[in-house]
PDB file of N, CA and C in Angstrom:
ATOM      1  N   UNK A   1     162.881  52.015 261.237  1.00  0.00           N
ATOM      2  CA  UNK A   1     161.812  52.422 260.344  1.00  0.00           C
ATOM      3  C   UNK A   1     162.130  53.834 259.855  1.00  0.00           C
ATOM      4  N   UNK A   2     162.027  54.096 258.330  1.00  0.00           N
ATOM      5  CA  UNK A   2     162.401  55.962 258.068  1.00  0.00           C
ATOM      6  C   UNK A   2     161.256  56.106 258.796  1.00  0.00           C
ATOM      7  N   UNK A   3     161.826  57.668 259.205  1.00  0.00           N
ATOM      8  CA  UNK A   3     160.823  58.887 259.851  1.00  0.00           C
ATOM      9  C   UNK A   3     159.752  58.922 259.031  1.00  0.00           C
ATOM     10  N   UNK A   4     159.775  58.990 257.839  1.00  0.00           N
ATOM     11  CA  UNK A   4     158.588  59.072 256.974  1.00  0.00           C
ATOM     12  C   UNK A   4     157.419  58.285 257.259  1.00  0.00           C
ATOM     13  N   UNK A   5     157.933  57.059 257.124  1.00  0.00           N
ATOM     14  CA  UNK A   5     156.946  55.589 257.159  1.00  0.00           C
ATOM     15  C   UNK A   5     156.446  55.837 258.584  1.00  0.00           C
ATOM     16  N   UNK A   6     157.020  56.295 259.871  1.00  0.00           N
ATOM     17  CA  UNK A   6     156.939  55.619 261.119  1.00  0.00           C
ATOM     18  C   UNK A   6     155.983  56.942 261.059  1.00  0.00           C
ATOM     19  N   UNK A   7     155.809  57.627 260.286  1.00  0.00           N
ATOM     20  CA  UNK A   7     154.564  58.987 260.796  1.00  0.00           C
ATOM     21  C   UNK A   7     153.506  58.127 260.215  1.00  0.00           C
ATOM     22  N   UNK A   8     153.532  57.409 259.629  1.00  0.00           N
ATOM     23  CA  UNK A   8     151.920  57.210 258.418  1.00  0.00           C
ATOM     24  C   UNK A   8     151.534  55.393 259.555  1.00  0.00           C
ATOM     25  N   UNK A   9     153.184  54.569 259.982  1.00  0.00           N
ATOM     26  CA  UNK A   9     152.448  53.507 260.908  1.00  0.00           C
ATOM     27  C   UNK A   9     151.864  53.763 261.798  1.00  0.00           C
ATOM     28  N   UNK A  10     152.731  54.572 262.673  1.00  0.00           N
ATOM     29  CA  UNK A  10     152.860  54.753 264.019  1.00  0.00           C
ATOM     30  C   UNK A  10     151.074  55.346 264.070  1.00  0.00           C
ATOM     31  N   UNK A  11     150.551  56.509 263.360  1.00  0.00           N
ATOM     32  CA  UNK A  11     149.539  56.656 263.827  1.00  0.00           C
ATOM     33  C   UNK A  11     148.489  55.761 263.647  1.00  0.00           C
ATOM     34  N   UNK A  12     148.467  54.936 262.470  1.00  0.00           N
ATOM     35  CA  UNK A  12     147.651  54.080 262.063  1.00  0.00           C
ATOM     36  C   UNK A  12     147.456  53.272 263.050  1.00  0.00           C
ATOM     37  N   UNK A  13     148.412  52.349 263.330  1.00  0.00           N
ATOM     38  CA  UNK A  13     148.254  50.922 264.756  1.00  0.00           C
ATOM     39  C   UNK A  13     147.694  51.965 266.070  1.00  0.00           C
ATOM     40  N   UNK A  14     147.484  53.451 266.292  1.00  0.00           N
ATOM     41  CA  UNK A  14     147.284  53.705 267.483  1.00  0.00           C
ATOM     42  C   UNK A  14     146.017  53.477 266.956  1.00  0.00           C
ATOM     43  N   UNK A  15     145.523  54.929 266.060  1.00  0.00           N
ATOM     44  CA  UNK A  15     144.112  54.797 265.897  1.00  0.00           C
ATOM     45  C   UNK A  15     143.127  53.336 265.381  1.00  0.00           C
ATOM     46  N   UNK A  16     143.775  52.829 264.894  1.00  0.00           N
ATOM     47  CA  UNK A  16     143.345  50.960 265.481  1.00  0.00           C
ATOM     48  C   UNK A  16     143.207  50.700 266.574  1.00  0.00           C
ATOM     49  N   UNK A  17     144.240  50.566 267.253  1.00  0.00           N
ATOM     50  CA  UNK A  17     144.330  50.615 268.951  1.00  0.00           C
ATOM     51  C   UNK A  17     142.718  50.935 269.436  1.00  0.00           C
ATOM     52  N   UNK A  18     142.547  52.597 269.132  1.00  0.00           N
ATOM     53  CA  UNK A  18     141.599  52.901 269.311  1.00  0.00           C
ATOM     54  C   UNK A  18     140.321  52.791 268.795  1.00  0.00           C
ATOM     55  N   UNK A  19     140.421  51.926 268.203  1.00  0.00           N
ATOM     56  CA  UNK A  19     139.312  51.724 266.952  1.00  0.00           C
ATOM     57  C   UNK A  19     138.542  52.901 266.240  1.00  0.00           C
ATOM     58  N   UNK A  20     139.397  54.273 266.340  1.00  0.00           N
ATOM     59  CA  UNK A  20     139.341  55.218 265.467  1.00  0.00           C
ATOM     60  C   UNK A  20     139.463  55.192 263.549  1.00  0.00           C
ATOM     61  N   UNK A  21     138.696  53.904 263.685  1.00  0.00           N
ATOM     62  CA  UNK A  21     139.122  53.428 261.929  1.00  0.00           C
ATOM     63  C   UNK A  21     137.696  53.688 261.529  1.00  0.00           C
ATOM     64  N   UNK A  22     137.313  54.520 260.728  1.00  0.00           N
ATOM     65  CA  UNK A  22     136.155  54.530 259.440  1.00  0.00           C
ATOM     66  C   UNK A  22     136.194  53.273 258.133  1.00  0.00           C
ATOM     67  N   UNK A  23     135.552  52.440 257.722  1.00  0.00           N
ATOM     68  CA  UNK A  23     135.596  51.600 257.017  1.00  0.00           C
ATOM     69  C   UNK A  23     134.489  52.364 255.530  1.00  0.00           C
ATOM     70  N   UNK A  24     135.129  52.098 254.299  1.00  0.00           N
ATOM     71  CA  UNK A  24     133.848  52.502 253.440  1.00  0.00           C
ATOM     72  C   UNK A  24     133.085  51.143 253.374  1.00  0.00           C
ATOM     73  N   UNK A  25     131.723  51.437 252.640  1.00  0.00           N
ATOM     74  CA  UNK A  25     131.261  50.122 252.476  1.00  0.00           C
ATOM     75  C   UNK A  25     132.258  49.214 251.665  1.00  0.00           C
ATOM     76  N   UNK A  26     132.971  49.454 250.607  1.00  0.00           N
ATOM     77  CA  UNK A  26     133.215  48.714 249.831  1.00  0.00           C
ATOM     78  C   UNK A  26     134.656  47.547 250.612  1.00  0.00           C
ATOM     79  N   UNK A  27     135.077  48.516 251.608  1.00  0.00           N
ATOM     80  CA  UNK A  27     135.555  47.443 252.547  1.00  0.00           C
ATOM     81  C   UNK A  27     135.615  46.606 253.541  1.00  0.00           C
ATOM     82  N   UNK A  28     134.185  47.070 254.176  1.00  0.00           N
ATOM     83  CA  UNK A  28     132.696  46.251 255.178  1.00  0.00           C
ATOM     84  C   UNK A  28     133.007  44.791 253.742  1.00  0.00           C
ATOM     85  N   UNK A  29     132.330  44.912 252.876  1.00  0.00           N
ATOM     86  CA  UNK A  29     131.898  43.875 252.003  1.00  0.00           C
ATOM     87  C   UNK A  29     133.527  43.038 251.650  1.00  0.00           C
ATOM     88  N   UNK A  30     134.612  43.654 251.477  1.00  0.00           N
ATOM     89  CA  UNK A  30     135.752  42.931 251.065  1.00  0.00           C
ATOM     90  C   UNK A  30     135.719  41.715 252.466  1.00  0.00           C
ATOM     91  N   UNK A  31     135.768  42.655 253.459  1.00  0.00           N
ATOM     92  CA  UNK A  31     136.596  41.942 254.943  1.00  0.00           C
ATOM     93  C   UNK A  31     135.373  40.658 254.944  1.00  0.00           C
ATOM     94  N   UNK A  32     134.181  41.348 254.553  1.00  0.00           N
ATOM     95  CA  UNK A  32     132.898  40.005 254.562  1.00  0.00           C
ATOM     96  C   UNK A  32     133.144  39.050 253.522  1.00  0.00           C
ATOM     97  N   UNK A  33     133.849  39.190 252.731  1.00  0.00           N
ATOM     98  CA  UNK A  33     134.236  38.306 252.048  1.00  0.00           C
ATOM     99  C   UNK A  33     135.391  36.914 251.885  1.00  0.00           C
ATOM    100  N   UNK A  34     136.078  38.003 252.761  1.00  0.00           N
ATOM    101  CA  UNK A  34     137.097  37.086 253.557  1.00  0.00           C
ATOM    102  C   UNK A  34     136.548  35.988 255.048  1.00  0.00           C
ATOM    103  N   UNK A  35     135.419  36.540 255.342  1.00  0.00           N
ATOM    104  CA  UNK A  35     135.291  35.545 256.854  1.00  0.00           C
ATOM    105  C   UNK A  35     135.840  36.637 257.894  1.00  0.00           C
ATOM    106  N   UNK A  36     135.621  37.644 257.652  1.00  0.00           N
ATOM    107  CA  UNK A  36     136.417  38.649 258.865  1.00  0.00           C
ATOM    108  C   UNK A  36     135.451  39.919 259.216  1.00  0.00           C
ATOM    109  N   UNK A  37     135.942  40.658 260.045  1.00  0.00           N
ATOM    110  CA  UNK A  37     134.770  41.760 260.444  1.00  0.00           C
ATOM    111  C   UNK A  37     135.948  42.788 261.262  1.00  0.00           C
ATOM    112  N   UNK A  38     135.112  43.470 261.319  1.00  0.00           N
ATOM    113  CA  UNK A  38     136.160  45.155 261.756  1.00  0.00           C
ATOM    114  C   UNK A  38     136.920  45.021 262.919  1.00  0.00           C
ATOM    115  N   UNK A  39     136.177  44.155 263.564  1.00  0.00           N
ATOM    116  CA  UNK A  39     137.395  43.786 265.004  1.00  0.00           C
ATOM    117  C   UNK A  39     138.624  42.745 264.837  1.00  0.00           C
ATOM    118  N   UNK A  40     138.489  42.124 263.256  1.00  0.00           N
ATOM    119  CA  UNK A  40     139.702  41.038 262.678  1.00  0.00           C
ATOM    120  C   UNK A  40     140.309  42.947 261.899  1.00  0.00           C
ATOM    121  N   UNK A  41     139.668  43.478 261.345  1.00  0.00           N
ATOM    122  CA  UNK A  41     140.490  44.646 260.666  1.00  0.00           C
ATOM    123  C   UNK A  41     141.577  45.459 261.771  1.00  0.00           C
ATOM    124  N   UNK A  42     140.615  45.754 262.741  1.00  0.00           N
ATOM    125  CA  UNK A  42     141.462  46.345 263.832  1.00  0.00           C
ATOM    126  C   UNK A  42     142.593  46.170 264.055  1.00  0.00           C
ATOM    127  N   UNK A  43     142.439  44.755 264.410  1.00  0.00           N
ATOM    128  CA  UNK A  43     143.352  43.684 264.929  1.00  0.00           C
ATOM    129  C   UNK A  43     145.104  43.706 263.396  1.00  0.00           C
ATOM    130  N   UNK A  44     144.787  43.365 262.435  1.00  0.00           N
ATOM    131  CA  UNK A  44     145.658  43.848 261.223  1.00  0.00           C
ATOM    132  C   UNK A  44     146.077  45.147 261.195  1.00  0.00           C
ATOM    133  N   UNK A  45     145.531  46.249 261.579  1.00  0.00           N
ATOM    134  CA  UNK A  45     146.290  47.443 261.397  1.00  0.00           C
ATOM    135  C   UNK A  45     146.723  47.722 262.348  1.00  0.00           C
ATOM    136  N   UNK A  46     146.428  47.321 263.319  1.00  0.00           N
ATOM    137  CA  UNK A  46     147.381  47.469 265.001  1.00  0.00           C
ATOM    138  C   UNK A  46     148.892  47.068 264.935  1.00  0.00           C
ATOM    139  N   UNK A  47     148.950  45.671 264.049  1.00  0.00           N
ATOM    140  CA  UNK A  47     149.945  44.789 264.117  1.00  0.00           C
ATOM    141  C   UNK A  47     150.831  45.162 262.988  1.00  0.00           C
ATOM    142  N   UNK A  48     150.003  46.697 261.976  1.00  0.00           N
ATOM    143  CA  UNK A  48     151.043  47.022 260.471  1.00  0.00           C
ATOM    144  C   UNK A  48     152.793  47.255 261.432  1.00  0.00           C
ATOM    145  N   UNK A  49     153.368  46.666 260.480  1.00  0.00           N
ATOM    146  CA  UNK A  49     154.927  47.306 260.336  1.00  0.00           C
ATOM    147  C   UNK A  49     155.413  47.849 258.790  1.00  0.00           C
ATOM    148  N   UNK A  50     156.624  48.803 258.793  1.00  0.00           N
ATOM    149  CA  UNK A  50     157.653  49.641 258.205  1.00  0.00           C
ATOM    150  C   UNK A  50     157.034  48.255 256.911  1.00  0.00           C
ATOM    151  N   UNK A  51     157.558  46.680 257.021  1.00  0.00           N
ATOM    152  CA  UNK A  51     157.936  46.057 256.441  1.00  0.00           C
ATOM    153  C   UNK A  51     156.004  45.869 255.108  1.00  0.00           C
ATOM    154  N   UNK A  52     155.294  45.846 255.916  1.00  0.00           N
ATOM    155  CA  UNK A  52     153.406  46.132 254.996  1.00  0.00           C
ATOM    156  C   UNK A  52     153.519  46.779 253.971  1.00  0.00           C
ATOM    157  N   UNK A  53     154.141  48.115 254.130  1.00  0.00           N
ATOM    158  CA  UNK A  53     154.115  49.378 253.494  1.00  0.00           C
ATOM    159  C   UNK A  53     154.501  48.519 252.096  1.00  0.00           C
ATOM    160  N   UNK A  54     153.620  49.475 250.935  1.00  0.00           N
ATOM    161  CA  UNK A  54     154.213  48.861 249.365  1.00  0.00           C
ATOM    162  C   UNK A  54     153.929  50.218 248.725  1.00  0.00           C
ATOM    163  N   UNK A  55     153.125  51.489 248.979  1.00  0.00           N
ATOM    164  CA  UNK A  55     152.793  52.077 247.693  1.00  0.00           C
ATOM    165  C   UNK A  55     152.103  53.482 248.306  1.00  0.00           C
ATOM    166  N   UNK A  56     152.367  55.024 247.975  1.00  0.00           N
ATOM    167  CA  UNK A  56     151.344  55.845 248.155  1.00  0.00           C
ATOM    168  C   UNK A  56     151.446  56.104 246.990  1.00  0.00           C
ATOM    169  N   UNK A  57     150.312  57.168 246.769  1.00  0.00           N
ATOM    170  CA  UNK A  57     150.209  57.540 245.974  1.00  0.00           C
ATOM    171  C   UNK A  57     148.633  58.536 246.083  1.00  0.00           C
ATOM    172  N   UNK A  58     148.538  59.898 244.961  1.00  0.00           N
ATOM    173  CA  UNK A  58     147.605  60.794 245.540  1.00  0.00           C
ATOM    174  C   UNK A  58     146.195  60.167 244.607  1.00  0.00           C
ATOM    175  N   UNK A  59     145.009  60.520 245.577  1.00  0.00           N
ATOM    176  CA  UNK A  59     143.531  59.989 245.290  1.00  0.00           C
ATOM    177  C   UNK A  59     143.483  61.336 244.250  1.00  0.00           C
ATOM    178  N   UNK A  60     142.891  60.635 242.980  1.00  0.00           N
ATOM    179  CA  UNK A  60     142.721  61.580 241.987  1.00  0.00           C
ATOM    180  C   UNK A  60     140.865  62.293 241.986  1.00  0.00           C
ATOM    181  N   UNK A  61     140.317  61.851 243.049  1.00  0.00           N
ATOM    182  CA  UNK A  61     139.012  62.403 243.625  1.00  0.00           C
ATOM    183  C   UNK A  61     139.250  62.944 244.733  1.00  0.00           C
ATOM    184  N   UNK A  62     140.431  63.179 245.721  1.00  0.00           N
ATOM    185  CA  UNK A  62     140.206  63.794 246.750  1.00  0.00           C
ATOM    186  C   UNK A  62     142.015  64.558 247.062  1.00  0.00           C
ATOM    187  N   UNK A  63     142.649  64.190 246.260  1.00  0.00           N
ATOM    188  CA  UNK A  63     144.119  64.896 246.726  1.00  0.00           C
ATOM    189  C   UNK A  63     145.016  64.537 247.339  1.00  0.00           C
ATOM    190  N   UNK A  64     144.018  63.486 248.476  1.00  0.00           N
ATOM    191  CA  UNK A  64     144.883  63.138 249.485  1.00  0.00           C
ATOM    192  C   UNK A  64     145.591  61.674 249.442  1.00  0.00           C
ATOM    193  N   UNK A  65     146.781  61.690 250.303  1.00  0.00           N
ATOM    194  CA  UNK A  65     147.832  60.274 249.895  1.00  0.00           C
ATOM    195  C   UNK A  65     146.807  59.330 250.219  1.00  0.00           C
ATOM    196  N   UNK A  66     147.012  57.907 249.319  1.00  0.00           N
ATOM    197  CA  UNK A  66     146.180  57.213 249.974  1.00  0.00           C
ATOM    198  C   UNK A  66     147.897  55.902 250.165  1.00  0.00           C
ATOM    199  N   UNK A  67     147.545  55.121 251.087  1.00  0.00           N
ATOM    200  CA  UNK A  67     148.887  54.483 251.197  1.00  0.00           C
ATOM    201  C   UNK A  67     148.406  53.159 251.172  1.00  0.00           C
ATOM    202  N   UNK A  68     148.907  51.989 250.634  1.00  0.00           N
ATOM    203  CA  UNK A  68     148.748  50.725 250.939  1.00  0.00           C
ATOM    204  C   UNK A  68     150.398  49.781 251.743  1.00  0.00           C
ATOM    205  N   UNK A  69     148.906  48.734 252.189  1.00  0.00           N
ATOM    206  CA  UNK A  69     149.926  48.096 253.279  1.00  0.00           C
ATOM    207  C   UNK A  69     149.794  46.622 252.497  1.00  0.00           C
ATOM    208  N   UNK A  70     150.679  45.702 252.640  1.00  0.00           N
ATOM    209  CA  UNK A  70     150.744  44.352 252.403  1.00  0.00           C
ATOM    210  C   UNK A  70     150.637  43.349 252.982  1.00  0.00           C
ATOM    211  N   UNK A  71     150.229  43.176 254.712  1.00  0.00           N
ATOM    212  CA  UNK A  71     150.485  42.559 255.433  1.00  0.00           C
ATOM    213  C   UNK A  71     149.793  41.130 255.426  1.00  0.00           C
ATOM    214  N   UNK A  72     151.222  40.167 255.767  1.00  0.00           N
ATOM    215  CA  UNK A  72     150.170  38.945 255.806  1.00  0.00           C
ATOM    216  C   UNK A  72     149.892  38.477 256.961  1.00  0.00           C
ATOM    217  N   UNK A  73     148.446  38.493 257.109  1.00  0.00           N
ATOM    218  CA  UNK A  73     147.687  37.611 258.175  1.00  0.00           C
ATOM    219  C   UNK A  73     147.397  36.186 258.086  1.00  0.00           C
ATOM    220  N   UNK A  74     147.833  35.433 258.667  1.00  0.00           N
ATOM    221  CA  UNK A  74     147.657  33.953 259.097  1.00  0.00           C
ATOM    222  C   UNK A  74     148.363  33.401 257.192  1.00  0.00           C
ATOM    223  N   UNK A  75     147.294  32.628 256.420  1.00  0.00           N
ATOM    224  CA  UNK A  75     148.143  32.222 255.195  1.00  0.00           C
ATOM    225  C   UNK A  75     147.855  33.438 254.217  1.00  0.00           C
ATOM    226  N   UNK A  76     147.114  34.570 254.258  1.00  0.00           N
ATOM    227  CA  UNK A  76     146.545  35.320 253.520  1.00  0.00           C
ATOM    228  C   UNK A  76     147.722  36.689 253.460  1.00  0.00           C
ATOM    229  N   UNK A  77     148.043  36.656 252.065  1.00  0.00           N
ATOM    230  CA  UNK A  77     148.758  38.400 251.955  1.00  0.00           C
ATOM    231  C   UNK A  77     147.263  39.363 251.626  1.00  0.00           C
ATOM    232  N   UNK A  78     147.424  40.411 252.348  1.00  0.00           N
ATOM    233  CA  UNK A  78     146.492  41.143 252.414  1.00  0.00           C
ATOM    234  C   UNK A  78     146.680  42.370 251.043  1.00  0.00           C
ATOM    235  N   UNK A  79     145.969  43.478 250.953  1.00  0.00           N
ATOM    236  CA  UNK A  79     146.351  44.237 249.964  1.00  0.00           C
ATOM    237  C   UNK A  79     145.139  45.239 251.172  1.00  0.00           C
ATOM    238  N   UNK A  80     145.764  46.313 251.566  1.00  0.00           N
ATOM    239  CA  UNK A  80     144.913  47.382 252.954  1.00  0.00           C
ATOM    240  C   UNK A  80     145.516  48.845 252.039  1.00  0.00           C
ATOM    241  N   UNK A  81     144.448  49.328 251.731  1.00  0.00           N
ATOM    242  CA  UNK A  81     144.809  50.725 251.355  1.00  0.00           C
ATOM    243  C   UNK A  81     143.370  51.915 252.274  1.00  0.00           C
ATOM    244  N   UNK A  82     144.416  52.752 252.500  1.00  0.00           N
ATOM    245  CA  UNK A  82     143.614  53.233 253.356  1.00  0.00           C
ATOM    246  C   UNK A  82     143.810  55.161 253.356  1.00  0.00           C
ATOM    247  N   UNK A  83     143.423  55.986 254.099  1.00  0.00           N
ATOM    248  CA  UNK A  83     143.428  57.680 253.986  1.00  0.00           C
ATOM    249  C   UNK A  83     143.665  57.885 255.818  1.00  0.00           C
ATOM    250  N   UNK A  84     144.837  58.512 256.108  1.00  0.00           N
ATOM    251  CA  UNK A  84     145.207  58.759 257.219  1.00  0.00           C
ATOM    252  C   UNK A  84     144.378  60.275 257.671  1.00  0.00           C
ATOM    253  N   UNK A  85     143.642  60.750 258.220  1.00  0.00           N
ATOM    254  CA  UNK A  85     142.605  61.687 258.531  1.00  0.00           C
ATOM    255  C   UNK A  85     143.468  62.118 259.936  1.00  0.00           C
ATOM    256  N   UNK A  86     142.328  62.448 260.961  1.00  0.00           N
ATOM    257  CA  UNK A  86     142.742  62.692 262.160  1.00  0.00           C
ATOM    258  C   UNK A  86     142.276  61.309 263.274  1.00  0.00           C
ATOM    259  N   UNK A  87     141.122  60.612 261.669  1.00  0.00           N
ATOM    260  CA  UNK A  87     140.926  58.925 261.887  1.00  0.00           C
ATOM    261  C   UNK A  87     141.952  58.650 260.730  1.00  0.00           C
ATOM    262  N   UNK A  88     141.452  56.925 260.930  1.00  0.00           N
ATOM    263  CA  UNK A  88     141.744  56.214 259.715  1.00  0.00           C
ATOM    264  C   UNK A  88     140.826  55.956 258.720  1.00  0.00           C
ATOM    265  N   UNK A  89     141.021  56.161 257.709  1.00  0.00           N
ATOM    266  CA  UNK A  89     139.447  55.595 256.564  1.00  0.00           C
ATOM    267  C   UNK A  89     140.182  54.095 255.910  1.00  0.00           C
ATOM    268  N   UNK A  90     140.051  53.189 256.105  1.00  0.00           N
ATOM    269  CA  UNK A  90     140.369  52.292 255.135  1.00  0.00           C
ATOM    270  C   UNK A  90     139.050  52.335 254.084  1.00  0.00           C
ATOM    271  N   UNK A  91     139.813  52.244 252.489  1.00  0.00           N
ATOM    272  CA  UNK A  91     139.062  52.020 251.477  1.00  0.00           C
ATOM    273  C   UNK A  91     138.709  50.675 250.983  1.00  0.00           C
ATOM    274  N   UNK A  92     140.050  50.155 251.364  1.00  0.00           N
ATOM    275  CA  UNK A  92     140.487  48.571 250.733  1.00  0.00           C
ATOM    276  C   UNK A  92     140.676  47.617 251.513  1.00  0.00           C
ATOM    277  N   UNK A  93     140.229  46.472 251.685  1.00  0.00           N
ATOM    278  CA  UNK A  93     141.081  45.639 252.839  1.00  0.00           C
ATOM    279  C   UNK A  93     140.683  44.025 252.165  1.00  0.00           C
ATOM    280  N   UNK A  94     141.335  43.635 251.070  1.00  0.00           N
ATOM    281  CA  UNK A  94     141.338  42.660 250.365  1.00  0.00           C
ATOM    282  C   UNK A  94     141.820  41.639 250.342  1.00  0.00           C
ATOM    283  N   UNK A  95     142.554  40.222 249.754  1.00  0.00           N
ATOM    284  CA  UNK A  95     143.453  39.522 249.704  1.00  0.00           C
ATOM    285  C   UNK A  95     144.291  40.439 248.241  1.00  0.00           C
ATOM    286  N   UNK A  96     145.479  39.760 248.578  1.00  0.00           N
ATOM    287  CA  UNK A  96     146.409  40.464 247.264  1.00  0.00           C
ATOM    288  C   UNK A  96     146.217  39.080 246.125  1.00  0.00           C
ATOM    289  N   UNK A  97     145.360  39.905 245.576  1.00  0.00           N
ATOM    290  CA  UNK A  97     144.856  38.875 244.086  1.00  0.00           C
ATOM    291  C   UNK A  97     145.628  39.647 242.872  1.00  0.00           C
ATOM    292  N   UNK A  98     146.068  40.455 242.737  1.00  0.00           N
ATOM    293  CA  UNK A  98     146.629  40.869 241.838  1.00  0.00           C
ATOM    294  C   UNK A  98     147.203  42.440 242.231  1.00  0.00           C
ATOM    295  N   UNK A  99     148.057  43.040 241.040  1.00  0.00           N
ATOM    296  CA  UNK A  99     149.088  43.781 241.228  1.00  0.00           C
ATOM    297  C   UNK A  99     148.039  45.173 241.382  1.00  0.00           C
ATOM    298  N   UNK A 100     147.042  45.486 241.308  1.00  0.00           N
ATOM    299  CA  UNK A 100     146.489  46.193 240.971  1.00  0.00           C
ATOM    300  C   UNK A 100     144.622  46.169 241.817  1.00  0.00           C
ATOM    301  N   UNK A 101     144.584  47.507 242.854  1.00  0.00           N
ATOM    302  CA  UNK A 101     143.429  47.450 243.099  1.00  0.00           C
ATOM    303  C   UNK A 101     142.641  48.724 242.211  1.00  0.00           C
ATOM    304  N   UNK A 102     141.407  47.890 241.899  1.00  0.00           N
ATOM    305  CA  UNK A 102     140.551  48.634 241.164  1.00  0.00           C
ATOM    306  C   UNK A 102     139.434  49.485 241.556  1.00  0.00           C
ATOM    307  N   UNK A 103     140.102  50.145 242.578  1.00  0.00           N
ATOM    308  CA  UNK A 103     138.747  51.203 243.296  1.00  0.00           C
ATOM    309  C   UNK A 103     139.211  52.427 242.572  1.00  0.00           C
ATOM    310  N   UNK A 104     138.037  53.228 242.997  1.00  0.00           N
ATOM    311  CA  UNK A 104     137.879  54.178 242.444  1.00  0.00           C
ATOM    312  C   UNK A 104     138.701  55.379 243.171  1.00  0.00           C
ATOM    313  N   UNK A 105     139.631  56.286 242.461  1.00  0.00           N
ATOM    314  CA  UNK A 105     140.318  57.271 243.234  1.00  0.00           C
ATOM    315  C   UNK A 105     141.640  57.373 242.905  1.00  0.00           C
ATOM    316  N   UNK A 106     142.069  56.033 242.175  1.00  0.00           N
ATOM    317  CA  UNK A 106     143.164  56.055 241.982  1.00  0.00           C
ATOM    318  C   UNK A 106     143.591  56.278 240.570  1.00  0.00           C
TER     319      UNK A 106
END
């Protein structure tokens, strides 16, 4: 895994681990949309690898990188964008319906 990536996984799957993850609403309602709930979210970012990773890029409301992951769970490719803190904030935690998520920040 580059050094780079393995700073932005490595902490992510811990603070999962720990269930140190902040969810916004708008991704309470995605994961509810899917049939899933924060302990199926947990469970997905524990298990991110090097290979998830697709995209950072800086939040044009807050500065900070926001990074997305791709990972597929069971038949579903996911689309997980999220803000690495001293938690985790996931913003996004969707199916990958298209090339492009439309939240706000970006």
């Amino acid at each position: 895994m580059p050094r780079e990536l393995a700073k932005i996984v490595a902490p992510v799957r811990a603070l999962a681990a720990q269930r140190a993850v902040r969810f916004t609403l708008k991704a309470v309602r995605e994961l509810s949309s899917l049939g899933l709930d924060e302990l199926d979210a947990f469970e997905a970012l524990a298990d991110l690898n090097a290979a998830d990773f697709n995209d950072k890029f800086a939040s044009v409301v807050t500065g900070e990188w926001m990074y997305v992951f791709k990972p597929l769970v069971g038949d579903t490719q996911l689309y997980v964008k999220l803000i690495l803190r001293d938690h985790c904030v996931v913003v996004s935690f969707h199916d990958d319906y298209g090339d492009d998520d439309e939240d706000e920040g970006r």
